[in-house]
C-alpha atoms as a PDB file:
ATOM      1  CA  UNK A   1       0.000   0.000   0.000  1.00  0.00           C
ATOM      2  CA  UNK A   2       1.255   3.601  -0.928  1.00  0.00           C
ATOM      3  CA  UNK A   3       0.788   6.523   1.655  1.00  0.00           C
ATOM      4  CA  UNK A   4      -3.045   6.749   0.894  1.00  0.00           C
ATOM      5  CA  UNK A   5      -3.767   3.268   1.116  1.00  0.00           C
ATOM      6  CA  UNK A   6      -3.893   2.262  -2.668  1.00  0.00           C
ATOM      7  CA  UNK A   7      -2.619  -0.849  -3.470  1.00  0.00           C
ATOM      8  CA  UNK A   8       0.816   0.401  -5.368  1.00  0.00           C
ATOM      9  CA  UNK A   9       0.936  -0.544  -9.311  1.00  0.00           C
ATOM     10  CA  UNK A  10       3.186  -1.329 -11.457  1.00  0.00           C
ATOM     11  CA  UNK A  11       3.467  -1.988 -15.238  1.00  0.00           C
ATOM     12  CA  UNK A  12       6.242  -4.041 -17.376  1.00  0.00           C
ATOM     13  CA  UNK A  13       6.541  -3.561 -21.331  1.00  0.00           C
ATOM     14  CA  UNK A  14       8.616  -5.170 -23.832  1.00  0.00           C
ATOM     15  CA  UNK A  15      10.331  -4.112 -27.126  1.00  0.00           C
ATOM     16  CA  UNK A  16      12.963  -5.443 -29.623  1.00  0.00           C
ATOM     17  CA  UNK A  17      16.529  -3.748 -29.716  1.00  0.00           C
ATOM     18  CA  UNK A  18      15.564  -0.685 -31.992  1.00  0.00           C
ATOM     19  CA  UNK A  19      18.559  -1.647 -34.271  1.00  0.00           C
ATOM     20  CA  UNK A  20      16.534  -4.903 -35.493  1.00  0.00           C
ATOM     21  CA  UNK A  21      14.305  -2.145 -37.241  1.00  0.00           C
ATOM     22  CA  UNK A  22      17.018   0.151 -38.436  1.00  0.00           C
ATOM     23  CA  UNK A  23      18.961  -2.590 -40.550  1.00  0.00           C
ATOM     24  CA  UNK A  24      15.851  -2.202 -42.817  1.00  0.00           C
ATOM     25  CA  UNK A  25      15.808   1.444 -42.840  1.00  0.00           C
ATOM     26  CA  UNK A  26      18.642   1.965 -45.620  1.00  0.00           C
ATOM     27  CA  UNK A  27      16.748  -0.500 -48.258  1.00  0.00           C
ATOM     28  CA  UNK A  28      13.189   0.794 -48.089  1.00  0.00           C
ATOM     29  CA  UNK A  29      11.209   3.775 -48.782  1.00  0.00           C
ATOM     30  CA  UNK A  30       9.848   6.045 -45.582  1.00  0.00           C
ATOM     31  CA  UNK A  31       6.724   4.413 -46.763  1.00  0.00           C
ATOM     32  CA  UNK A  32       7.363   1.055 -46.886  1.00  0.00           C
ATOM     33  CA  UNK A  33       9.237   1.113 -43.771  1.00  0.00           C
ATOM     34  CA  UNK A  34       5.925   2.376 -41.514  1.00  0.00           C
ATOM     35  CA  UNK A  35       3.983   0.032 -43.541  1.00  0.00           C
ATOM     36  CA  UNK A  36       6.235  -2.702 -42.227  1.00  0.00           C
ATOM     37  CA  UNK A  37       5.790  -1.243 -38.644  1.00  0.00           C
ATOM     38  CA  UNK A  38       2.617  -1.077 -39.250  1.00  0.00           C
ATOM     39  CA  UNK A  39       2.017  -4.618 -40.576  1.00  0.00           C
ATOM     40  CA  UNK A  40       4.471  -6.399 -38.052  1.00  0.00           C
ATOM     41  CA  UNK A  41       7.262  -7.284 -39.967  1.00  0.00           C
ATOM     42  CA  UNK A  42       9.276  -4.514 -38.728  1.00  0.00           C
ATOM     43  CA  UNK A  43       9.509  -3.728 -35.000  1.00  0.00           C
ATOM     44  CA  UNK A  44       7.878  -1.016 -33.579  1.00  0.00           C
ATOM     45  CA  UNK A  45      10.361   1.939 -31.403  1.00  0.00           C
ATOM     46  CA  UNK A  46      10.297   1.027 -27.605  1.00  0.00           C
ATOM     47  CA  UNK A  47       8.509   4.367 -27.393  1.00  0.00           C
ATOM     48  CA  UNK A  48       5.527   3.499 -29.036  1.00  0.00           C
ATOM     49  CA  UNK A  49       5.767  -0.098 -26.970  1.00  0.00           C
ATOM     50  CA  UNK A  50       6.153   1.955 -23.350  1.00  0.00           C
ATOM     51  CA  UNK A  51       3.034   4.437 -24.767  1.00  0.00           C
ATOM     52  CA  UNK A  52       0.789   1.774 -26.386  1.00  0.00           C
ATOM     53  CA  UNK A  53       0.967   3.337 -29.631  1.00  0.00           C
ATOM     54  CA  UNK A  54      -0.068   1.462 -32.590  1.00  0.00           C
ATOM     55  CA  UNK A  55       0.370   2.144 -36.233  1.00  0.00           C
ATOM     56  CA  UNK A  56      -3.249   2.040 -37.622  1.00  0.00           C
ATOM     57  CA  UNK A  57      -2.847   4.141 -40.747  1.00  0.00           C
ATOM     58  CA  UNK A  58      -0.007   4.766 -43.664  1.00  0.00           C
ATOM     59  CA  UNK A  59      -0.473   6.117 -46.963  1.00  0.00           C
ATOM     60  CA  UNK A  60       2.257   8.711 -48.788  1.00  0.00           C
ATOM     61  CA  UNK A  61       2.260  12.017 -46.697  1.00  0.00           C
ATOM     62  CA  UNK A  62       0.442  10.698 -43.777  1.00  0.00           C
ATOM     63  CA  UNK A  63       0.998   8.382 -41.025  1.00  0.00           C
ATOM     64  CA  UNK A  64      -1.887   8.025 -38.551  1.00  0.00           C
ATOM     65  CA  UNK A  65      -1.390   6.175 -34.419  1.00  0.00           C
ATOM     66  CA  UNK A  66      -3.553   5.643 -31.862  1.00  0.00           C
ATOM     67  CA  UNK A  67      -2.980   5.118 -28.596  1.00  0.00           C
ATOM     68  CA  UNK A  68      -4.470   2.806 -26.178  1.00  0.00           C
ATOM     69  CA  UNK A  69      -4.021   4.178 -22.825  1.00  0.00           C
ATOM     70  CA  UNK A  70      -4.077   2.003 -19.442  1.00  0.00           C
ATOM     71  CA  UNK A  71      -4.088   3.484 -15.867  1.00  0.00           C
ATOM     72  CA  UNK A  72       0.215   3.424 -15.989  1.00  0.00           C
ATOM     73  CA  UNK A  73      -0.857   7.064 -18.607  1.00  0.00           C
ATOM     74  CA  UNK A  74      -3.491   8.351 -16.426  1.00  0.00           C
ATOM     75  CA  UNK A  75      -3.386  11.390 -13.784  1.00  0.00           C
ATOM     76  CA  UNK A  76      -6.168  11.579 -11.709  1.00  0.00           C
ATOM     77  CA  UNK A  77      -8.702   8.971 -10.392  1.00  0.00           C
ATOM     78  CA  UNK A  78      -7.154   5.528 -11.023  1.00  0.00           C
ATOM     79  CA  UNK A  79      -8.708   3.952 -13.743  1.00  0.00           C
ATOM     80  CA  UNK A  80      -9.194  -0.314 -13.123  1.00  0.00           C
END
């Protein structure tokens, strides 16, 4: 329990070594590179693994993510 008598929390996240992405980064366009983040086959930053930021969207002069916030990103009332 924390000083107000909340059970503390913590949270744990995963990622691959950002260089695993890079060695692809020199043989494909900007494009194809987020579409390969976005499909999978290239890893995602650790950033957008610690933030819970997906990839939902990539077409030439537009990349669209959307996060998916747990209670780890919100202030306020703890959220379950």
């Amino acid at each position: 329990m924390d000083a107000n008598g909340e059970a503390e929390r913590s949270a744990t996240f995963s990622w691959t070594d950002p260089r695993v992405g890079l060695e692809h980064l020199s043989r494909l366009s900007g494009l194809d590179y987020l579409t390969g983040m976005r499909d999978g086959t290239i890893p995602r930053p650790p950033m957008a693994s610690l933030m819970n930021l997906a990839l939902v969207g990539v077409e030439p002069g537009s990349a669209i993510s959307a996060p998916s916030p747990s209670s780890t990103e919100c202030s306020g009332p703890k959220v379950p």
